[in-house]
C-alpha atoms as a PDB file:
ATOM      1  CA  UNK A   1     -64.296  59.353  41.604  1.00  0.00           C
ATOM      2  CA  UNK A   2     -65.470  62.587  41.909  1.00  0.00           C
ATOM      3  CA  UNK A   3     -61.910  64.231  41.797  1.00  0.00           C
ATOM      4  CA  UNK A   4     -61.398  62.248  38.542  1.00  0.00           C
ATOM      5  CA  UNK A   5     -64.504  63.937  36.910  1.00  0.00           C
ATOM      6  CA  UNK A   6     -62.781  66.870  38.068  1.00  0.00           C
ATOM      7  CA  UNK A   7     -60.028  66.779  36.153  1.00  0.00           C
ATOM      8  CA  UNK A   8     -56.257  66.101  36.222  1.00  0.00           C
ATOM      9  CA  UNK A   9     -55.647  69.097  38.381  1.00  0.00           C
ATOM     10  CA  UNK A  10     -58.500  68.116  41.264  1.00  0.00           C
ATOM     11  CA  UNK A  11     -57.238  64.743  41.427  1.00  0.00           C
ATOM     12  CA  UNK A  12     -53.316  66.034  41.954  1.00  0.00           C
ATOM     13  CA  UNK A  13     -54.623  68.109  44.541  1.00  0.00           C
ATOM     14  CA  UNK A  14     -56.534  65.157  46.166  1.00  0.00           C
ATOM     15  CA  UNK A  15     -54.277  62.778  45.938  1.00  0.00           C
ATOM     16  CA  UNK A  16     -51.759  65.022  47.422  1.00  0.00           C
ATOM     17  CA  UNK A  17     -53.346  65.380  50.249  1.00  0.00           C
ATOM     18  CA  UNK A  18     -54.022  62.019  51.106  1.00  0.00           C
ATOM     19  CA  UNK A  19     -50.523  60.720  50.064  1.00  0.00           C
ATOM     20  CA  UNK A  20     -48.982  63.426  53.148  1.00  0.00           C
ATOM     21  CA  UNK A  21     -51.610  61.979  55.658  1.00  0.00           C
ATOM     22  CA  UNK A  22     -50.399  58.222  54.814  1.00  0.00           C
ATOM     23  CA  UNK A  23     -46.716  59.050  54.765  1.00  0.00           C
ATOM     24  CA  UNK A  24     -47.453  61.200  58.164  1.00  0.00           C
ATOM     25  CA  UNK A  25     -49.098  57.962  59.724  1.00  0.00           C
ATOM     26  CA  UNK A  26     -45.965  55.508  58.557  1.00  0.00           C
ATOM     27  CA  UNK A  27     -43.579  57.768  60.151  1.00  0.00           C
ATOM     28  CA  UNK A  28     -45.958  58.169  63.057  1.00  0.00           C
ATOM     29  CA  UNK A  29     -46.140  54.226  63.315  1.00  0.00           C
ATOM     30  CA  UNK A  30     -42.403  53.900  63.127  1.00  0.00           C
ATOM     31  CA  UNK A  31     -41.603  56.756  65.948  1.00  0.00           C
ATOM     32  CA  UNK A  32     -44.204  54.577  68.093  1.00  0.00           C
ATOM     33  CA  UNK A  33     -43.387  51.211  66.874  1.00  0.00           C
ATOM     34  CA  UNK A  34     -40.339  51.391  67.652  1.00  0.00           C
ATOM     35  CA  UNK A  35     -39.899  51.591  71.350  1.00  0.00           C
ATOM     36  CA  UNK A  36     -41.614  47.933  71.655  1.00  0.00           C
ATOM     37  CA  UNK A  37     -39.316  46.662  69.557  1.00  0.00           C
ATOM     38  CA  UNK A  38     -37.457  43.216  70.661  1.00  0.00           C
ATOM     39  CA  UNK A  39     -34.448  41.985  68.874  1.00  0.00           C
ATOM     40  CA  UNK A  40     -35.424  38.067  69.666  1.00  0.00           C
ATOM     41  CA  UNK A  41     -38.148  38.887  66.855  1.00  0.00           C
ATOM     42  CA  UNK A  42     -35.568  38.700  64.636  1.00  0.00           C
ATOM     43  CA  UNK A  43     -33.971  35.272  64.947  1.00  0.00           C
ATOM     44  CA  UNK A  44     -34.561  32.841  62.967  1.00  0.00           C
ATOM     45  CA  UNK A  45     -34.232  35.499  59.796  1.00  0.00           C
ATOM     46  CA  UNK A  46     -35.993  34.180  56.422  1.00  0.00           C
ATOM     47  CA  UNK A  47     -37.692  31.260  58.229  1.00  0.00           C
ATOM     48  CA  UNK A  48     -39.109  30.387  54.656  1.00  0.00           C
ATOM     49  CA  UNK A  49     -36.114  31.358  52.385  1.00  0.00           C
ATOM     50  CA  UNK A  50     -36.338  32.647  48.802  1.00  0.00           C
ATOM     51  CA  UNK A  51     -39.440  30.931  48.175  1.00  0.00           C
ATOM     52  CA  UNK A  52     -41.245  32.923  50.941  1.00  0.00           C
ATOM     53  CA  UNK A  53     -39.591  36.293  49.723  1.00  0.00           C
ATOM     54  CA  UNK A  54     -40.847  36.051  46.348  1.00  0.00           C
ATOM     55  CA  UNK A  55     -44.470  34.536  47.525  1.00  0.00           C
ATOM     56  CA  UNK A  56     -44.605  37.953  49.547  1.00  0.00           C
ATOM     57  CA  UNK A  57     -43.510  40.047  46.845  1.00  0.00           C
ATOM     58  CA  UNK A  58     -46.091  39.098  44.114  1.00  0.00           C
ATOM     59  CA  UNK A  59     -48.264  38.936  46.733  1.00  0.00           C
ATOM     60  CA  UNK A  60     -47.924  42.684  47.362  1.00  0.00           C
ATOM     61  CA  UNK A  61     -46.630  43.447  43.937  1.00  0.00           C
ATOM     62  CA  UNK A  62     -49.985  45.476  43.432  1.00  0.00           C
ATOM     63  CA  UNK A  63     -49.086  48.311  45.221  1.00  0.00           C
ATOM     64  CA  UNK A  64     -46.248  48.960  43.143  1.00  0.00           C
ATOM     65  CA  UNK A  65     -48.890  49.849  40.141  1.00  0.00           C
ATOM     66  CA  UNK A  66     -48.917  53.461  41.051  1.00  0.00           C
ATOM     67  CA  UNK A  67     -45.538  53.743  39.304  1.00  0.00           C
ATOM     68  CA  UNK A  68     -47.024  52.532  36.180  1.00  0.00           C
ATOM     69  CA  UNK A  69     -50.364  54.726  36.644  1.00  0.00           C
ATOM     70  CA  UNK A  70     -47.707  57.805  36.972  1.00  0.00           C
ATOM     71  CA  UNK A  71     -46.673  56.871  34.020  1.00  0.00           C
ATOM     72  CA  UNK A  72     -50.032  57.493  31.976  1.00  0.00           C
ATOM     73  CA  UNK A  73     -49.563  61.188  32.522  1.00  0.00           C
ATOM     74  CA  UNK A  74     -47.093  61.784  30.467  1.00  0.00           C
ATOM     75  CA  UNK A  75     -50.048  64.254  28.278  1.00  0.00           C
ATOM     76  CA  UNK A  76     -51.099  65.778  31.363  1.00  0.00           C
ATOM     77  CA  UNK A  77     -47.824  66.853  32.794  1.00  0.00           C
ATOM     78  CA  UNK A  78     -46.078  70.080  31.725  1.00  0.00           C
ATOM     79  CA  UNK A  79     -42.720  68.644  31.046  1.00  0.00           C
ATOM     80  CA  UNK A  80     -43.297  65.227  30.869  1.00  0.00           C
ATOM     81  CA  UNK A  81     -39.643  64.616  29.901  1.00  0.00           C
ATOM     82  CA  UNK A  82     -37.979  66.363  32.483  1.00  0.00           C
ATOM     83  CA  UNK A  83     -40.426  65.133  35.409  1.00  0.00           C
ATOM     84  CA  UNK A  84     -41.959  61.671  34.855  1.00  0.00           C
ATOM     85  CA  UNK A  85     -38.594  59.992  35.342  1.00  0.00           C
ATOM     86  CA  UNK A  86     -37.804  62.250  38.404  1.00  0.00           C
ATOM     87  CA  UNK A  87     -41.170  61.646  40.173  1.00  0.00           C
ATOM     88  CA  UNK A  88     -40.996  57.990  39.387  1.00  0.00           C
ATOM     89  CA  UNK A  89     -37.647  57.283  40.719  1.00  0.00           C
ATOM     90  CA  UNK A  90     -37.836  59.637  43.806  1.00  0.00           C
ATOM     91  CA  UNK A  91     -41.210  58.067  44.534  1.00  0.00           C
ATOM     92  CA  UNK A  92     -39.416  54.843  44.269  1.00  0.00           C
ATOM     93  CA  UNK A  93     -36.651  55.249  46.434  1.00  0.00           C
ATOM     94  CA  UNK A  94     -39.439  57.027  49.382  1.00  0.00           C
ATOM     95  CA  UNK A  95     -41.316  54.341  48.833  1.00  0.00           C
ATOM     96  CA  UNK A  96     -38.730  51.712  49.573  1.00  0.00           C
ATOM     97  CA  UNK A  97     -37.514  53.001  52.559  1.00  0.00           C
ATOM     98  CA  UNK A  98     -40.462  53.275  54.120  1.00  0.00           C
ATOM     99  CA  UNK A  99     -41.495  49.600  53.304  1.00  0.00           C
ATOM    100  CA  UNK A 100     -38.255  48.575  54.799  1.00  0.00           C
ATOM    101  CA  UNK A 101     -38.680  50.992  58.056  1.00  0.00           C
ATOM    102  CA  UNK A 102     -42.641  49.912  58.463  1.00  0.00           C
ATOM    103  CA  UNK A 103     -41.653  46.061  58.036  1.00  0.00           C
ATOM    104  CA  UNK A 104     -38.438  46.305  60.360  1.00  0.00           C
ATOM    105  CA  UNK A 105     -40.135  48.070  62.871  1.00  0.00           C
ATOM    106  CA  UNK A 106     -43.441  46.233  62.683  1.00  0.00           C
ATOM    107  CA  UNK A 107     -41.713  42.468  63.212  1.00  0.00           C
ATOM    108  CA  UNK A 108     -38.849  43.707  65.718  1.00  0.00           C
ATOM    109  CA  UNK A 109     -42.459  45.043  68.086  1.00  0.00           C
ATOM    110  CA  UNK A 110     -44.555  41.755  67.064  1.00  0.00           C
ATOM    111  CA  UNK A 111     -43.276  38.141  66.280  1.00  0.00           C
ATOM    112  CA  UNK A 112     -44.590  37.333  62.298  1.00  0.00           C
ATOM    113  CA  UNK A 113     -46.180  34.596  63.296  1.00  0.00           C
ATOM    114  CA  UNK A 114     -48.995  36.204  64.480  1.00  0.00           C
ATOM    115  CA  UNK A 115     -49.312  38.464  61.662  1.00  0.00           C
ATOM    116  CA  UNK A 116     -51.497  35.407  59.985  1.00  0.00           C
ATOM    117  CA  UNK A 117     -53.857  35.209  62.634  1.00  0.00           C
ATOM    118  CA  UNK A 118     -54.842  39.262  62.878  1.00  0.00           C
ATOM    119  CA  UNK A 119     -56.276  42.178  60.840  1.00  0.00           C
ATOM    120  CA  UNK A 120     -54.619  45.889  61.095  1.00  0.00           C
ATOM    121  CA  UNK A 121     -51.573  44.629  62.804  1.00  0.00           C
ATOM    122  CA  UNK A 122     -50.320  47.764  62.624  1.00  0.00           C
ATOM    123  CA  UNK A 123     -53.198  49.305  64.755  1.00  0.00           C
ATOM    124  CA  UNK A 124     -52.740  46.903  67.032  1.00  0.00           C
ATOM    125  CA  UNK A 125     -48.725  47.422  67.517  1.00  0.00           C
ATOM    126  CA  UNK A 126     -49.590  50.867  68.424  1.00  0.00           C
ATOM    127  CA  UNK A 127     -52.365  50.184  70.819  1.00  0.00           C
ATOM    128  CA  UNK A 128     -50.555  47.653  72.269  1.00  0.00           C
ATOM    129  CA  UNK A 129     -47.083  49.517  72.689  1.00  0.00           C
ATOM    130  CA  UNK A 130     -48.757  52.928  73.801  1.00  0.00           C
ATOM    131  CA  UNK A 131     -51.535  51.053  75.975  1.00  0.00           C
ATOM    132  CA  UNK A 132     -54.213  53.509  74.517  1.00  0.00           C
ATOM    133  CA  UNK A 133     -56.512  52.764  71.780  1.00  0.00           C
ATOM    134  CA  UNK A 134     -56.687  56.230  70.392  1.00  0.00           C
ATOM    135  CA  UNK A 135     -53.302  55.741  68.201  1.00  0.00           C
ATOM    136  CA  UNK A 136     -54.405  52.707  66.954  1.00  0.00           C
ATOM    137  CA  UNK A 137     -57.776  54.072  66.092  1.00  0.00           C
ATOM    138  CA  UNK A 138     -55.773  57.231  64.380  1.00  0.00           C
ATOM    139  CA  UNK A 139     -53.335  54.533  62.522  1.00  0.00           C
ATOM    140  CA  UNK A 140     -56.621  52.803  61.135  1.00  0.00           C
ATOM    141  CA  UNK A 141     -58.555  56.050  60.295  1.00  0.00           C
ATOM    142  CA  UNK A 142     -54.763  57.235  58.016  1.00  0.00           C
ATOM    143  CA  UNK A 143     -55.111  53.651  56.374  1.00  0.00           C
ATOM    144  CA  UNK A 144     -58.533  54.521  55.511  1.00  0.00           C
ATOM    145  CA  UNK A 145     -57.399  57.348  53.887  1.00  0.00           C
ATOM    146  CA  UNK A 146     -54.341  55.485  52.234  1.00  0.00           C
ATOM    147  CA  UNK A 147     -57.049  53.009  50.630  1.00  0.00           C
ATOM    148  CA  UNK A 148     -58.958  56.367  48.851  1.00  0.00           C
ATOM    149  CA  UNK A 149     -55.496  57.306  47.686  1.00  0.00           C
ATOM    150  CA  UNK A 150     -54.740  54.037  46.007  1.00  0.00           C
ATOM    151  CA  UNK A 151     -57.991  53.815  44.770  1.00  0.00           C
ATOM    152  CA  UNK A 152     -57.729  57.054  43.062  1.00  0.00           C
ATOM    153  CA  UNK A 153     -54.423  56.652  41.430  1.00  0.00           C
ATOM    154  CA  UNK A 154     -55.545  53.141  39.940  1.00  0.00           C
ATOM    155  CA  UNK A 155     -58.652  54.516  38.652  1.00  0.00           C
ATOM    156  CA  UNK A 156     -56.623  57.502  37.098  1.00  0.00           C
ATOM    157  CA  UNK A 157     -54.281  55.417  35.645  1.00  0.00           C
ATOM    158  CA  UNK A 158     -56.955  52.539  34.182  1.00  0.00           C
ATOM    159  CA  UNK A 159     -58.975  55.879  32.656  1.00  0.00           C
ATOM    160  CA  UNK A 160     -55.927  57.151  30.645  1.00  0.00           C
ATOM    161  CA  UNK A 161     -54.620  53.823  29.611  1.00  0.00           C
ATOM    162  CA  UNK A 162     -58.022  52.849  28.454  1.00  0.00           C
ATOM    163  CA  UNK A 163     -58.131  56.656  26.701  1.00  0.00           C
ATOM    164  CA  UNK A 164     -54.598  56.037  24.497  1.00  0.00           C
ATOM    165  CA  UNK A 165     -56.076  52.503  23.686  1.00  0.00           C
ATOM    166  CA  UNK A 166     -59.579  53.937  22.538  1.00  0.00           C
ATOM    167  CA  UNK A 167     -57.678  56.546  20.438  1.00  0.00           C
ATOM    168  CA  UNK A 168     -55.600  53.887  18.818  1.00  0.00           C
ATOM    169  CA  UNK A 169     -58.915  52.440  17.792  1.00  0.00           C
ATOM    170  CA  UNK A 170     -58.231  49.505  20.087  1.00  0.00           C
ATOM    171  CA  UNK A 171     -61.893  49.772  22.675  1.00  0.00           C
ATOM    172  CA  UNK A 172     -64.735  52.064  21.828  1.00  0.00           C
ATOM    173  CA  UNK A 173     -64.661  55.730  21.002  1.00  0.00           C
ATOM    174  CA  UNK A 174     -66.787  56.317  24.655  1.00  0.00           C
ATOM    175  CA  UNK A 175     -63.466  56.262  26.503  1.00  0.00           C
ATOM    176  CA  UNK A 176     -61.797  58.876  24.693  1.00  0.00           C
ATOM    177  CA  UNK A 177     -64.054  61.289  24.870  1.00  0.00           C
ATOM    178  CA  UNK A 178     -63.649  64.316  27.011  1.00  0.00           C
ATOM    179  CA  UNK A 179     -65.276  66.841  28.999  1.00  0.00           C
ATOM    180  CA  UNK A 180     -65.130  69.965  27.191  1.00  0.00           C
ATOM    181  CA  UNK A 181     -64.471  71.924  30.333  1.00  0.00           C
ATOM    182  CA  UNK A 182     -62.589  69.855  32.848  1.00  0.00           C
ATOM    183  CA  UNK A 183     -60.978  67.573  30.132  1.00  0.00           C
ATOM    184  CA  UNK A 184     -61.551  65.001  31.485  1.00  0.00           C
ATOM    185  CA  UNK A 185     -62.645  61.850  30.211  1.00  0.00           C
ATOM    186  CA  UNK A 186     -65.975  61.196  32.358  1.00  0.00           C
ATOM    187  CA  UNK A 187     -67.667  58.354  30.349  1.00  0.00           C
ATOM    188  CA  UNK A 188     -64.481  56.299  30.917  1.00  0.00           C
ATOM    189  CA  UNK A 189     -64.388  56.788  34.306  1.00  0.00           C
ATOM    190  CA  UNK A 190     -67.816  56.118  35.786  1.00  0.00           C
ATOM    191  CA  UNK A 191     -67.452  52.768  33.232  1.00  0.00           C
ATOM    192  CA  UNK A 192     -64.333  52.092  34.910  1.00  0.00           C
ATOM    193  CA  UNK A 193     -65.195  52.992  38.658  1.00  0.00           C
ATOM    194  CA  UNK A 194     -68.491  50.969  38.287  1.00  0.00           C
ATOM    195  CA  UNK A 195     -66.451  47.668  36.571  1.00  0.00           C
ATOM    196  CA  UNK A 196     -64.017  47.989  39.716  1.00  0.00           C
ATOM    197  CA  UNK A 197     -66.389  48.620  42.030  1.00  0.00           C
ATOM    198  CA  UNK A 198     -68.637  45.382  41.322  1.00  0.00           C
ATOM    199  CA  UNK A 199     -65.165  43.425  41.375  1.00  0.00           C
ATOM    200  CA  UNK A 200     -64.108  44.843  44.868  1.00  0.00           C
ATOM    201  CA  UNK A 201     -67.924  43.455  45.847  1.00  0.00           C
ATOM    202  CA  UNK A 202     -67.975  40.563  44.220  1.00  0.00           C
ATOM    203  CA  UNK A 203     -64.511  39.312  45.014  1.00  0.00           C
ATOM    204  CA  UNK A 204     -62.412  38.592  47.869  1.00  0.00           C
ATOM    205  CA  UNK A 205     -59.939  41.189  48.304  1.00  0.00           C
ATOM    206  CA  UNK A 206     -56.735  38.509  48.696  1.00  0.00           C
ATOM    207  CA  UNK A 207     -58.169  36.961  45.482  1.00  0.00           C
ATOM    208  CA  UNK A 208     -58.532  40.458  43.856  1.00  0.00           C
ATOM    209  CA  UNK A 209     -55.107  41.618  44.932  1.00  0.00           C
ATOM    210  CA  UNK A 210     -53.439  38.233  43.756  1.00  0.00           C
ATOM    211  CA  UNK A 211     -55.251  39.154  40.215  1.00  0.00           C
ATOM    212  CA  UNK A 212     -54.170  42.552  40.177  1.00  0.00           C
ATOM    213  CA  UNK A 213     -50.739  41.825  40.860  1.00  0.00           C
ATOM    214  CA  UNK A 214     -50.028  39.233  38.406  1.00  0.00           C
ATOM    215  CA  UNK A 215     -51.529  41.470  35.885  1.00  0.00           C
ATOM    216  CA  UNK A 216     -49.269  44.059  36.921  1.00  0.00           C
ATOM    217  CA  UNK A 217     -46.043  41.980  37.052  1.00  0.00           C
ATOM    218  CA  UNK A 218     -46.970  40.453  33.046  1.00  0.00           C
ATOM    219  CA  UNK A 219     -47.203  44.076  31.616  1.00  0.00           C
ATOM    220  CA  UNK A 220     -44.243  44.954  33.117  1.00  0.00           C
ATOM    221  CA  UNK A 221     -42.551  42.094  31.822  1.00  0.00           C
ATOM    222  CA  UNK A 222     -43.653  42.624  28.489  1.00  0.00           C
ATOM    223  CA  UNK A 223     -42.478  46.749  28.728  1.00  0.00           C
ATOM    224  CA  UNK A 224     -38.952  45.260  29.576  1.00  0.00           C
ATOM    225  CA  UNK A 225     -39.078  42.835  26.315  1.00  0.00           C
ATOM    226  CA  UNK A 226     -40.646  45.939  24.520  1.00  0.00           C
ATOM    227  CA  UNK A 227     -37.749  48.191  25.247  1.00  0.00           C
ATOM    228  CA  UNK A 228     -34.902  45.872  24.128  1.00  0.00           C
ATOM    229  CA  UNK A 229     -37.343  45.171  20.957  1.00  0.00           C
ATOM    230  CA  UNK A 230     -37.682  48.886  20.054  1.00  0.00           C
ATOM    231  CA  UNK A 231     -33.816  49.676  20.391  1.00  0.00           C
ATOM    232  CA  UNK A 232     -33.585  46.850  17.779  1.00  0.00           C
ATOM    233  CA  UNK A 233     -36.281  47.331  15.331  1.00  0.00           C
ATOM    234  CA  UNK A 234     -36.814  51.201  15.679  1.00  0.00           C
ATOM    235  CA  UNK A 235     -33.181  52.410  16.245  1.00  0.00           C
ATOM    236  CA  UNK A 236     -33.999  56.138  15.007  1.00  0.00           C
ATOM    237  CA  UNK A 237     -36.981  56.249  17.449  1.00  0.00           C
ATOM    238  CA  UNK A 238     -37.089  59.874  19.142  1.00  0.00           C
ATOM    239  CA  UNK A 239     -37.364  58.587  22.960  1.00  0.00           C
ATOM    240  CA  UNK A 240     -37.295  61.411  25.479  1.00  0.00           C
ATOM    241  CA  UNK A 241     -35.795  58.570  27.734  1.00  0.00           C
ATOM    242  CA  UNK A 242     -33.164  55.851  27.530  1.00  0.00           C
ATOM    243  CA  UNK A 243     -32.983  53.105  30.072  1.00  0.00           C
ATOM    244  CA  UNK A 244     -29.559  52.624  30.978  1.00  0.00           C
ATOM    245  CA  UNK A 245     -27.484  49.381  31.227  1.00  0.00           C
ATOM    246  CA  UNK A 246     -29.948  47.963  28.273  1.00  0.00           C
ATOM    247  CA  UNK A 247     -29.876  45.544  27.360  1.00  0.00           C
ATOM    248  CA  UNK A 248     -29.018  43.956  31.373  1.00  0.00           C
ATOM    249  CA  UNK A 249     -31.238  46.072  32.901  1.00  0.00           C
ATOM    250  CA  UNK A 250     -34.219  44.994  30.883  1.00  0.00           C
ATOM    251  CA  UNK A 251     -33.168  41.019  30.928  1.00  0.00           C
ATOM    252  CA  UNK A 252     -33.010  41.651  35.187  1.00  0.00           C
ATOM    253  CA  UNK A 253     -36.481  43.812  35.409  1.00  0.00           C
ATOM    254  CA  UNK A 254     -38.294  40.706  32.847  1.00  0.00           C
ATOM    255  CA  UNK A 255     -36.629  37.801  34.863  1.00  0.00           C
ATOM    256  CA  UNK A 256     -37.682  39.175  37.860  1.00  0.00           C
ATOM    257  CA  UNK A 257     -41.134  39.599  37.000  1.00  0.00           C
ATOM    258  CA  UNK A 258     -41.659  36.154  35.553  1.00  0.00           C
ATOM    259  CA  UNK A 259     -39.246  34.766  38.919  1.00  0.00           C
ATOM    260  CA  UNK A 260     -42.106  36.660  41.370  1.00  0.00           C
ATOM    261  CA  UNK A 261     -45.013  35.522  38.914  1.00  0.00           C
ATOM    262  CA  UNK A 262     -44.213  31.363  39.505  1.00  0.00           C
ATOM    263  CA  UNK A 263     -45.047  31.913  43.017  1.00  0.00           C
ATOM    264  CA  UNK A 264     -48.160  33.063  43.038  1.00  0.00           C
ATOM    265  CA  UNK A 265     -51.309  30.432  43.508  1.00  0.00           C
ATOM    266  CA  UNK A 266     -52.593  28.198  40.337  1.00  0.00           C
ATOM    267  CA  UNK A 267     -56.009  29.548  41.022  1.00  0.00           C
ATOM    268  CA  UNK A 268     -54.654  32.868  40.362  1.00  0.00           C
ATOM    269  CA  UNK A 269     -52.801  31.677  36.865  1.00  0.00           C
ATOM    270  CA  UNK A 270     -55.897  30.424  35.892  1.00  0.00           C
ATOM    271  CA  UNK A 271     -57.977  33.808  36.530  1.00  0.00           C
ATOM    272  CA  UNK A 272     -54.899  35.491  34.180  1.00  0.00           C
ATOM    273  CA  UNK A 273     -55.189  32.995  31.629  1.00  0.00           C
ATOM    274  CA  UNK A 274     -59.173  33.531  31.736  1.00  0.00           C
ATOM    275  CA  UNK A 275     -58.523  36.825  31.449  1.00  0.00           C
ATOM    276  CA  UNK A 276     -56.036  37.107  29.109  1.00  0.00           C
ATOM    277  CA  UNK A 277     -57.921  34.480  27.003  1.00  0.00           C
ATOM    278  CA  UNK A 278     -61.006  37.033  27.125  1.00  0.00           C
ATOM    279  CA  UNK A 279     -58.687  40.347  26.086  1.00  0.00           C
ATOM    280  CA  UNK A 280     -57.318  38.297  22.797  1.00  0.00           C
ATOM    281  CA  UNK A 281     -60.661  37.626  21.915  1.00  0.00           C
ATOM    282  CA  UNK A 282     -61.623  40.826  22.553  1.00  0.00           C
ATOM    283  CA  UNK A 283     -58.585  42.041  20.058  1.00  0.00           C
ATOM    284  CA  UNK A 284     -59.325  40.226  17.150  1.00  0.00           C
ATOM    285  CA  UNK A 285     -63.018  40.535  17.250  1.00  0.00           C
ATOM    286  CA  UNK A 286     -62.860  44.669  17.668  1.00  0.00           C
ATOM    287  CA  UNK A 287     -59.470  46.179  18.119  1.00  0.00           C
ATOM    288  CA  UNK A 288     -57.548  44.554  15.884  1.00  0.00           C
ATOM    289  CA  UNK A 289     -59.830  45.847  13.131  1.00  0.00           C
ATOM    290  CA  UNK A 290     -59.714  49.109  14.101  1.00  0.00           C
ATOM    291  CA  UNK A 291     -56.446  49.762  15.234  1.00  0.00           C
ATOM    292  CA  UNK A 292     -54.778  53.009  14.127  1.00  0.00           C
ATOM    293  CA  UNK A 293     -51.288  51.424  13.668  1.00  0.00           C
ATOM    294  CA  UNK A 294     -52.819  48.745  10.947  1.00  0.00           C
ATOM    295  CA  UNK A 295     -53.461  52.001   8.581  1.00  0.00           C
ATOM    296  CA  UNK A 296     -49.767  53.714   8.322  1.00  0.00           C
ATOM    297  CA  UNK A 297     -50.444  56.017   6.311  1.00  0.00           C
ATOM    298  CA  UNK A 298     -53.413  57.535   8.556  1.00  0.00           C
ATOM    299  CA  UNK A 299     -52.497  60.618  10.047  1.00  0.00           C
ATOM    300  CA  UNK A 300     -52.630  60.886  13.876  1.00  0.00           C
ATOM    301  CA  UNK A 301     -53.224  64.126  15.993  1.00  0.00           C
ATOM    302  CA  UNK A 302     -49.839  64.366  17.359  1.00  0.00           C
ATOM    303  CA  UNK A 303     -48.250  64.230  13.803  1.00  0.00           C
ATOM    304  CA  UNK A 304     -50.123  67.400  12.315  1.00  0.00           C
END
């Protein structure tokens, strides 16, 4: 949190930092992993089908959010245009492969069965390949740091999505404002860090993660209906980026999403509902009100 009050720069720095210790780690665990890795691991491939692929994908949809937090910097960056799409789609393909490399190498050294049963399986592969607990102990301290990293890019990402909607009129003025110095938007996120921080305490994190990645998987959803929408209602639309392939592309990414989200747990579809149920409320009691876009003819900042 205390990069964030920083500013956009501190927190690039930061995260920076910690994103080269996690990758170092992954690539450490895979040189390591590898050499107890056993080929019989491997039969029986898909033991639970499709089903099981797309329960483990929601499942760890969350950690896909940093693409979408990357995207809320669009105002920060100095050519937004020109970067955001390359930093989102390199990031993507790095971070595939090393999903793929971590996975492959982490069931070829340990049967999955027994990743159920165990906490920091990873760890463990490397204490129990090596024989010495000190690159286990080294694997847990880089996860550690991976955490902070996450932490850091969801909390960036919450604070500027929460900014655009509070200068739209849609949540209070008190998360737009800005430091005058860092410019940074401090009010917002303490608020923010403090509302996450009592749900990391009050929930379990299996729950929590279940939670966040629905949520993640609907708004991503609804940005693949909103880009088909927009090429039809708003033709002459200056967009500094066309998805190609679209309409497909868009029908694939929104099918997907909705495919992954029907195999997640009922407990967490009612949570979304609950919380989705509290947002609408939230909208037509305040934001909907307020909102900028219900007053066309109200100038905004970026069109002086």
């Amino acid at each position: 949190m205390t990069f964030l009050l920083g500013g956009a720069r501190e927190s690039a720095r930061a995260n920076t930092i910690m994103v080269v210790v996690k990758i170092a780690a992954l690539v450490l665990f895979c040189a390591i992993g590898v050499q107890g890795f056993r080929s019989g691991n491997y039969e029986n491939f898909m033991p639970l089908g499709m089903a099981g692929v797309s329960a483990a994908g929601a499942t760890l949809f969350f950690s896909y959010i940093g693409f979408d937090a990357a995207s809320t910097a669009g105002e920060e960056a100095k050519n937004a245009q020109r970067d955001l799409p390359r930093a989102i789609m390199l990031s993507l393909v790095i971070v595939t492969v090393l999903y793929v490399l971590v996975a492959a190498v982490a069931v070829g050294a340990r049967p999955w069965r027994t990743f159920t049963d165990s906490e920091a399986s990873l760890a463990q592969i490397m204490t129990d390949v090596t024989g010495q607990d000190f690159w286990g102990t080294l694997l847990a301290f880089c996860a550690v740091v991976a955490i902070a990293s996450v932490v850091l890019t969801v909390l960036y990402g919450q604070t500027r999505v929460l900014f655009a909607m509070s200068r739209d009129g849609l949540v209070p003025k008190v998360f737009s404002r800005v430091h005058p110095k860092t410019g940074a938007p401090r009010a917002n996120t303490l608020i923010v860090s403090l509302f996450c921080g009592v749900l990391a305490a009050a929930i379990p994190l299996g729950q929590l993660a279940d939670a966040t990645s629905i949520g993640t998987l609907f708004a991503f959803a609804l940005v693949n209906v909103a880009v088909v929408v927009l090429r039809r209602t708003r033709p002459d639309m200056r967009r500094t980026f066309r998805v190609p392939l679209s309409p497909v592309l868009p029908a694939l990414g929104f099918a997907f999403c909705v495919w992954m989200m029907g195999s997640l747990s009922t407990v967490t579809w009612v949570v979304f509902g609950v919380w989705m149920a509290v947002g609408l409320v939230f909208y037509f009691v305040y934001g909907h009100r307020r909102s900028r876009l219900a007053a066309p003819d109200t100038v905004t900042p970026e069109a002086k």
